[in-house]
C-alpha atoms as a PDB file:
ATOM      1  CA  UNK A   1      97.606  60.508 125.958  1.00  0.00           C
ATOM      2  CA  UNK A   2      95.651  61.999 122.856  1.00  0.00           C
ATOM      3  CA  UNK A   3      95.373  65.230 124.589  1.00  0.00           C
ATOM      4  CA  UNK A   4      99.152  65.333 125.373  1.00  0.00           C
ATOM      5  CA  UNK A   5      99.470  64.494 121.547  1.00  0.00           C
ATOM      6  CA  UNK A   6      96.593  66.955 119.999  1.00  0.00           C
ATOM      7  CA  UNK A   7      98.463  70.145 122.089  1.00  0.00           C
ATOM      8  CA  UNK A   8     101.650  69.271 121.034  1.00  0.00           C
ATOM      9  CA  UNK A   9     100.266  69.788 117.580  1.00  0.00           C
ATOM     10  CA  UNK A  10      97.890  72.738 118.314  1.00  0.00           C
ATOM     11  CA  UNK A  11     101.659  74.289 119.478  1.00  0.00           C
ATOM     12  CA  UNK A  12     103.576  73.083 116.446  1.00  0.00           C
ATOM     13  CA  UNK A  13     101.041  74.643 113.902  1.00  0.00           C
ATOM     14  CA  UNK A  14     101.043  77.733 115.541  1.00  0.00           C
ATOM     15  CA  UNK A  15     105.067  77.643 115.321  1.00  0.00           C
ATOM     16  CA  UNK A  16     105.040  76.929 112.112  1.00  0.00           C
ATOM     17  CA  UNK A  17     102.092  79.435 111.286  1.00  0.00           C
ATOM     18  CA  UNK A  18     104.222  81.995 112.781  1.00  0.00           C
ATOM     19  CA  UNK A  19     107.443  81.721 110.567  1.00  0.00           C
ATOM     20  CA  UNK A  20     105.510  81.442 107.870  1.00  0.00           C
ATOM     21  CA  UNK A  21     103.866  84.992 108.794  1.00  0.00           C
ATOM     22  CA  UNK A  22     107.516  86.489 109.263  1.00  0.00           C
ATOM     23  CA  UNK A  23     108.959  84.507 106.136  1.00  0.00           C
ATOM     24  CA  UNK A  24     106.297  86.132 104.017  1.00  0.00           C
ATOM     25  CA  UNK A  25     107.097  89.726 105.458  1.00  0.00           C
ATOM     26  CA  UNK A  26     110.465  89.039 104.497  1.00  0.00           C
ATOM     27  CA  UNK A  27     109.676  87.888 100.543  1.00  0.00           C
ATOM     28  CA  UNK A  28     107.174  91.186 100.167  1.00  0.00           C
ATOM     29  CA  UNK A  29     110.827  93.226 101.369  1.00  0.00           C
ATOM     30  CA  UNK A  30     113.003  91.571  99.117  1.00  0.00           C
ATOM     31  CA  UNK A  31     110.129  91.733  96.318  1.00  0.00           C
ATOM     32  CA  UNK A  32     110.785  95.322  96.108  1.00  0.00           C
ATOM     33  CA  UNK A  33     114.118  95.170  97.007  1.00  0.00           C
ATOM     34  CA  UNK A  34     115.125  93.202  94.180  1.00  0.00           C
ATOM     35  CA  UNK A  35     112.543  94.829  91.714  1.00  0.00           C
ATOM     36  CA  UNK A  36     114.921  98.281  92.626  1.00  0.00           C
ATOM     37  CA  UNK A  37     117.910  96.822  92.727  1.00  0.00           C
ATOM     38  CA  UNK A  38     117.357  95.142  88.686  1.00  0.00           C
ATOM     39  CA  UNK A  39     116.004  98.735  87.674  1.00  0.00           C
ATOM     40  CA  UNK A  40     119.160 100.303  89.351  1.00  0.00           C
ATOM     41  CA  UNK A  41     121.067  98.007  87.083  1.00  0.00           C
ATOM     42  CA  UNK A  42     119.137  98.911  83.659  1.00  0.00           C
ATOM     43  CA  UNK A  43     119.236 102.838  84.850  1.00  0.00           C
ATOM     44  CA  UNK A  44     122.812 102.104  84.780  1.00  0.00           C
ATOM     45  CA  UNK A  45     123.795  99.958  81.688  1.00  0.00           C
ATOM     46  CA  UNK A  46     121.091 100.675  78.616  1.00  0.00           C
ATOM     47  CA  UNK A  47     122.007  97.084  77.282  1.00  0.00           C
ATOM     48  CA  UNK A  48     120.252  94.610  79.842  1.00  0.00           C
ATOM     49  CA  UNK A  49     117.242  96.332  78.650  1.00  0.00           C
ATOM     50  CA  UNK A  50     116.557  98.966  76.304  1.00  0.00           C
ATOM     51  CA  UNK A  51     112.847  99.667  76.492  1.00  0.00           C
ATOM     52  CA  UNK A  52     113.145 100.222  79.849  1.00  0.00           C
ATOM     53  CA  UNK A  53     116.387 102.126  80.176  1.00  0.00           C
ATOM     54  CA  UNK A  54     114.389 104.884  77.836  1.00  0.00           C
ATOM     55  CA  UNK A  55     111.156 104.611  79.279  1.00  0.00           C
ATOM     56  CA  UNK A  56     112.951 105.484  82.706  1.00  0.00           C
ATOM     57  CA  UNK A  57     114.454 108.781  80.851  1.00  0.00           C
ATOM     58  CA  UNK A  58     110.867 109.738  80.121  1.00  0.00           C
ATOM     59  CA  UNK A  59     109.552 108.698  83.898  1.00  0.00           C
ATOM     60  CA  UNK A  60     112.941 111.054  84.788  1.00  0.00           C
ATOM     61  CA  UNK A  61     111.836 113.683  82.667  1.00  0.00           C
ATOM     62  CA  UNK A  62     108.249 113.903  83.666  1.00  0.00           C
ATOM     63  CA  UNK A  63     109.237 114.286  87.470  1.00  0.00           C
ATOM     64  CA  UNK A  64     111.878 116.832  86.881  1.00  0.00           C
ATOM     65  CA  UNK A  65     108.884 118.794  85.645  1.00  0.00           C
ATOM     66  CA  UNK A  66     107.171 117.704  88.523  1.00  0.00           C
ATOM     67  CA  UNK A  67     109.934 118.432  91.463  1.00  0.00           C
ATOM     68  CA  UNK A  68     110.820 121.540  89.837  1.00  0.00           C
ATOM     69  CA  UNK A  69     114.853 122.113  89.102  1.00  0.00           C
ATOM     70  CA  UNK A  70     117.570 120.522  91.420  1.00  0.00           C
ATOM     71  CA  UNK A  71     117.925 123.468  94.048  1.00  0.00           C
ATOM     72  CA  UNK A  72     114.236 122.084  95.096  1.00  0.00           C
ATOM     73  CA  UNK A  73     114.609 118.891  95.161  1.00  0.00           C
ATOM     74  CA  UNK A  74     117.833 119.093  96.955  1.00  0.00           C
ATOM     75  CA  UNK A  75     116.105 120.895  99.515  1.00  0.00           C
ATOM     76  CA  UNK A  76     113.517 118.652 100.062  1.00  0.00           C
ATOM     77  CA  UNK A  77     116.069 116.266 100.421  1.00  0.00           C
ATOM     78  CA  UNK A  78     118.032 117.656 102.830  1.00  0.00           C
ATOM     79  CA  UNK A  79     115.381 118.661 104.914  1.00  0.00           C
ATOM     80  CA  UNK A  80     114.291 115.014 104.841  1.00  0.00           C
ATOM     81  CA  UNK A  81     117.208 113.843 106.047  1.00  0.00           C
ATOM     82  CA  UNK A  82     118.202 116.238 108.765  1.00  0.00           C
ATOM     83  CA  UNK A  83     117.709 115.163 112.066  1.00  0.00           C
ATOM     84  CA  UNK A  84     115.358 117.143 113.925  1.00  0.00           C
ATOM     85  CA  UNK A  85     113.354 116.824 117.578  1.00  0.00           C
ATOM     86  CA  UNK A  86     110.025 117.682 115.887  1.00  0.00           C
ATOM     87  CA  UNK A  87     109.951 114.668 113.510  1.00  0.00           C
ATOM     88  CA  UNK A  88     112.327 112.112 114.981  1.00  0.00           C
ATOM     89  CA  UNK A  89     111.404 109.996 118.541  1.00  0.00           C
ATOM     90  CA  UNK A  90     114.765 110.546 120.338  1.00  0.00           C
ATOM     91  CA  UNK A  91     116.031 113.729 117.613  1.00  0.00           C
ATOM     92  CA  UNK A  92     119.456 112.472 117.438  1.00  0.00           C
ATOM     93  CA  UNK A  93     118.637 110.493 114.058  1.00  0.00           C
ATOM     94  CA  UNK A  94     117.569 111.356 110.747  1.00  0.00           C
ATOM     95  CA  UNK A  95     114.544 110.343 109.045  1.00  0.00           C
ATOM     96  CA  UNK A  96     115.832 107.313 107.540  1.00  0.00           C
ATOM     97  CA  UNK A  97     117.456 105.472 110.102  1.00  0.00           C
ATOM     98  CA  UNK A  98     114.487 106.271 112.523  1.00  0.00           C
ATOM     99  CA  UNK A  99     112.521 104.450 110.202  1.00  0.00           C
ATOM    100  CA  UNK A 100     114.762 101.603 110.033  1.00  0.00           C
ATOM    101  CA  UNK A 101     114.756 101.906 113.650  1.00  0.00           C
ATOM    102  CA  UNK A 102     111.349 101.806 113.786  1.00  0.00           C
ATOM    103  CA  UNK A 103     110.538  98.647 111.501  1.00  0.00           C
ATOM    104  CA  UNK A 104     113.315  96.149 112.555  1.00  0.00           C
END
């Protein structure tokens, strides 16, 4: 009977081993989700915190410097997004949702 009993364990650690490997996945995500989401909200109202609402208009203008004016950037853009054979798997999606497609 202890070997029925030690297996059933071996298989419940593993189980529980596993979620633990996909619940951690799932913190890193919302890590960074969250992180963007709070500095979409400061971008957005200067008052939940100042320091960083101007340091972001100083990150903002040092890569407008660096992306060139808007015409470039939109292209880049644009080109990202567009759905093409060469870059997507089945070329009936754009860039983004392949990748969402590609890391569910």
């Amino acid at each position: 009977m202890d070997i029925m009993n030690e297996s059933k364990y071996v298989g419940r650690q593993q189980a529980y081993q596993s979620r633990a490997g996909a619940a951690q996945r799932w913190a890193r995500k919302m890590l960074w989700f969250t992180a963007a989401l709070g500095l979409f909200a400061v971008w957005q109202h200067r008052e939940l915190a100042p320091p960083v609402h101007d340091g972001m208009f100083v990150v903002a203008a040092v890569s407008k410097d660096i992306w060139g004016g808007a015409h470039e950037t939109r292209n880049f853009v644009q080109n990202f997004l567009s759905s093409s054979s060469d870059s997507t798997v089945q070329g009936k999606y754009n860039g983004i949702t392949q990748w969402f497609l590609d890391n569910r």
